[in-house]
Protein backbone atom coordinates (compact mmCIF):
# COMPACT_ATOMS: atom_id res chain seq x y z
CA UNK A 1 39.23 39.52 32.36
CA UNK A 2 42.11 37.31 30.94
CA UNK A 3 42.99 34.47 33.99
CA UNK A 4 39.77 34.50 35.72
CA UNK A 5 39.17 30.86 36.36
CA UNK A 6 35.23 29.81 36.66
CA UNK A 7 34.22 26.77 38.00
CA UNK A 8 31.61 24.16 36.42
CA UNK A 9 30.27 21.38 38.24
CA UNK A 10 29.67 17.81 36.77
CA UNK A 11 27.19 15.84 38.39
CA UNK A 12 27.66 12.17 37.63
CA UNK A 13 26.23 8.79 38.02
CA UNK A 14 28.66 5.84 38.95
CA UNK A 15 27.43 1.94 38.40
CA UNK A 16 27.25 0.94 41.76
CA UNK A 17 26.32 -2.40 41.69
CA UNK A 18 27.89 -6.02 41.83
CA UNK A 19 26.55 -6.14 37.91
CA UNK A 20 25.21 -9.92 39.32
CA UNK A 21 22.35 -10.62 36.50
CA UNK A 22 20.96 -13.87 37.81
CA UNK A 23 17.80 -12.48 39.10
CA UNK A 24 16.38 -11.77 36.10
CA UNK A 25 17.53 -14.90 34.98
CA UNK A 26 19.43 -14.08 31.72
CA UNK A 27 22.99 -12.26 31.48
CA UNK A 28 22.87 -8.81 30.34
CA UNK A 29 25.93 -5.69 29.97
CA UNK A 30 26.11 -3.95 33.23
CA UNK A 31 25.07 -0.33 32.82
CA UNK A 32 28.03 1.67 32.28
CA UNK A 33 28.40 5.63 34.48
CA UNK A 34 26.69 8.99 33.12
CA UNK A 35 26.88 12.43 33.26
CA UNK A 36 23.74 14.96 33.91
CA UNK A 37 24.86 17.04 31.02
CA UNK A 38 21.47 18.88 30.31
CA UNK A 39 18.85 20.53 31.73
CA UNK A 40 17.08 17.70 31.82
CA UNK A 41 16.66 14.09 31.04
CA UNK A 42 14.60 10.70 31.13
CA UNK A 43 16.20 7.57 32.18
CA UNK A 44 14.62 4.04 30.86
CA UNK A 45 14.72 0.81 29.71
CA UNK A 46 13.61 1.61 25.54
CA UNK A 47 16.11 4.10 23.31
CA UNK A 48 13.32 5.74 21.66
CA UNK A 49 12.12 6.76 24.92
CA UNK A 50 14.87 7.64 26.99
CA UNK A 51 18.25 9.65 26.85
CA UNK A 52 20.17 7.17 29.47
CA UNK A 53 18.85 3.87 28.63
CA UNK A 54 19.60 0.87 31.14
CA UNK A 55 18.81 -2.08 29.41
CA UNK A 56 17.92 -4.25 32.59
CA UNK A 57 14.14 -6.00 32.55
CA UNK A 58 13.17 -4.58 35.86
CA UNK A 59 13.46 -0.88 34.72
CA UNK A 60 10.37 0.59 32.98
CA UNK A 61 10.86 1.65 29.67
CA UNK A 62 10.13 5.43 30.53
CA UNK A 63 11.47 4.81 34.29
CA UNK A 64 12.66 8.15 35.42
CA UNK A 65 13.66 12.12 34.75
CA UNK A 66 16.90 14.04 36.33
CA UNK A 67 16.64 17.97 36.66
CA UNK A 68 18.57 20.31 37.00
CA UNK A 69 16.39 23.02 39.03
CA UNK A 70 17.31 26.26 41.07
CA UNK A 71 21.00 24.54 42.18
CA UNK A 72 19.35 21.17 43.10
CA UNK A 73 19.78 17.83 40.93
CA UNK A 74 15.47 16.34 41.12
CA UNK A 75 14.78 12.60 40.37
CA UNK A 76 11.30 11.97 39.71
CA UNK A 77 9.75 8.38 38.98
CA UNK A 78 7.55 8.27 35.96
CA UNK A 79 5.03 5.91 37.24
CA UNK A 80 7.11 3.21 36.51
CA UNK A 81 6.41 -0.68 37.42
CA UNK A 82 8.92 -1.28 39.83
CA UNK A 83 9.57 2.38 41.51
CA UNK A 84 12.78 4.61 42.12
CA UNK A 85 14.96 4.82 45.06
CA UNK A 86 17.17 7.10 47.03
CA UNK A 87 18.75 4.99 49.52
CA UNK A 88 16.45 2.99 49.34
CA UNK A 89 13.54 4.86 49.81
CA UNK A 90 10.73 4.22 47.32
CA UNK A 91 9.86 7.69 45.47
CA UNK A 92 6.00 8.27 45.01
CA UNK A 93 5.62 8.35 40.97
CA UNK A 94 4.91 12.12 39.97
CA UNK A 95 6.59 13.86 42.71
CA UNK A 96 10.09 15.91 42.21
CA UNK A 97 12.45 14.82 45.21
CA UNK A 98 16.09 15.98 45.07
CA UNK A 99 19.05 13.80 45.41
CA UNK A 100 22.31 15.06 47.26
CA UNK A 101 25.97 14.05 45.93
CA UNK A 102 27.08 10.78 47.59
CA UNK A 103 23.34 9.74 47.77
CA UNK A 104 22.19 6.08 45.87
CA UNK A 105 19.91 6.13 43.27
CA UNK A 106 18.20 2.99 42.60
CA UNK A 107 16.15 2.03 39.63
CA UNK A 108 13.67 -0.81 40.12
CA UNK A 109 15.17 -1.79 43.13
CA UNK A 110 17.82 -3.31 41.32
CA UNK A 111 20.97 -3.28 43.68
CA UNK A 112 23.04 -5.47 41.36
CA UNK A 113 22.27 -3.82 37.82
CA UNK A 114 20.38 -0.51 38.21
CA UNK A 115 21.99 1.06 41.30
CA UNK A 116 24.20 4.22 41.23
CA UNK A 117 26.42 6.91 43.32
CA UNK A 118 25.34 10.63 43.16
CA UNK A 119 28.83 12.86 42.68
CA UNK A 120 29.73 15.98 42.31
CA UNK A 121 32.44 17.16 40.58
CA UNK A 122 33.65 21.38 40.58
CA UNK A 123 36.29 21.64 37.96
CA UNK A 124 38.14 25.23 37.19
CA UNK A 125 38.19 26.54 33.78
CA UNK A 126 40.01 29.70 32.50
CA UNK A 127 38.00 32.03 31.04
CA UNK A 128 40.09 33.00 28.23
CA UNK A 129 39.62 29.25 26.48
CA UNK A 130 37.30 28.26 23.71
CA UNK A 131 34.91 25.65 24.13
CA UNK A 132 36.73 23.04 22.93
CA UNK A 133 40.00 23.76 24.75
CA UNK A 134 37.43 24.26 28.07
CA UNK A 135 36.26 20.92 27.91
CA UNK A 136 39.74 19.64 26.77
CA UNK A 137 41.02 20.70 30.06
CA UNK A 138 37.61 20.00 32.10
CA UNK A 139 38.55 16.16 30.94
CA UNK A 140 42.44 16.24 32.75
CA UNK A 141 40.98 18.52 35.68
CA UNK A 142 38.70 15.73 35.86
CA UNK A 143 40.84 13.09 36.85
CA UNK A 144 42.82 15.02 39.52
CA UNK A 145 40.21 17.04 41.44
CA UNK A 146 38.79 15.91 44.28
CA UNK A 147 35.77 14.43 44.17
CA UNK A 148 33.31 16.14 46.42
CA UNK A 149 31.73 13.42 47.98
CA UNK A 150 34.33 11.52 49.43
């Protein structure tokens, strides 16, 4: 099986937004891009509670969970204060809706601060390669493939 080349797919969040902090009225670090590299995972405003934390007022502290179900990224809004978006549509708290690549997801309405691009990355990996060397070359693969949602 030596040269069979499988592909993995790396769905990631890019910052968005302008990163303008005056509407909450004090400056803070624009929220930098993630990657859905579990399952499963909650995104809020408090480290103890959540695995991506955006620390921006207007996102709950427990805002948000990203799934990976059947093939299909889900976003889910975890009741928070000021709700979760897909462009720009307000999520009802509770209910699993998924997101497509190239979508926006917007926490707590925040265009400037708390808004992000859905994409989709398929990079090749030998089969033959340990992990390490897999994600070695996953990382320069990365940078050259084409990004699915453009």
């Amino acid at each position: 099986m030596d040269g069979i080349i499988y592909a993995q797919v790396h769905l990631t969040f890019s910052i968005s937004g302008d990163g303008d902090w005056r509407h909450i009225g004090y400056k803070v670090a624009r929220p930098g891009a993630f990657e859905i590299a579990s399952d499963a995972l909650t995104v809020g405003r408090v480290a103890d509670k959540a695995d991506i934390v955006l620390p921006v007022a207007t996102v709950s502290s427990t805002h948000a969970r990203l799934e990976k179900k059947d093939g299909r990224l889900l976003v889910t809004d975890l009741g928070s204060t000021n709700g979760t978006y897909i462009n720009e549509r307000r999520l009802n708290p509770g209910f699993p809706i998924p997101i497509d690549p190239g979508s926006l997801l917007i926490f707590a309405g925040d265009i400037h601060l708390a808004m992000f691009r859905v994409r989709k990355m398929i990079v090749e990996v030998p089969s033959e390669m340990d992990a390490a060397q897999q994600e070695t070359k996953a990382e320069v693969v990365s940078a050259v493939v084409e990004d699915t949602t453009s």
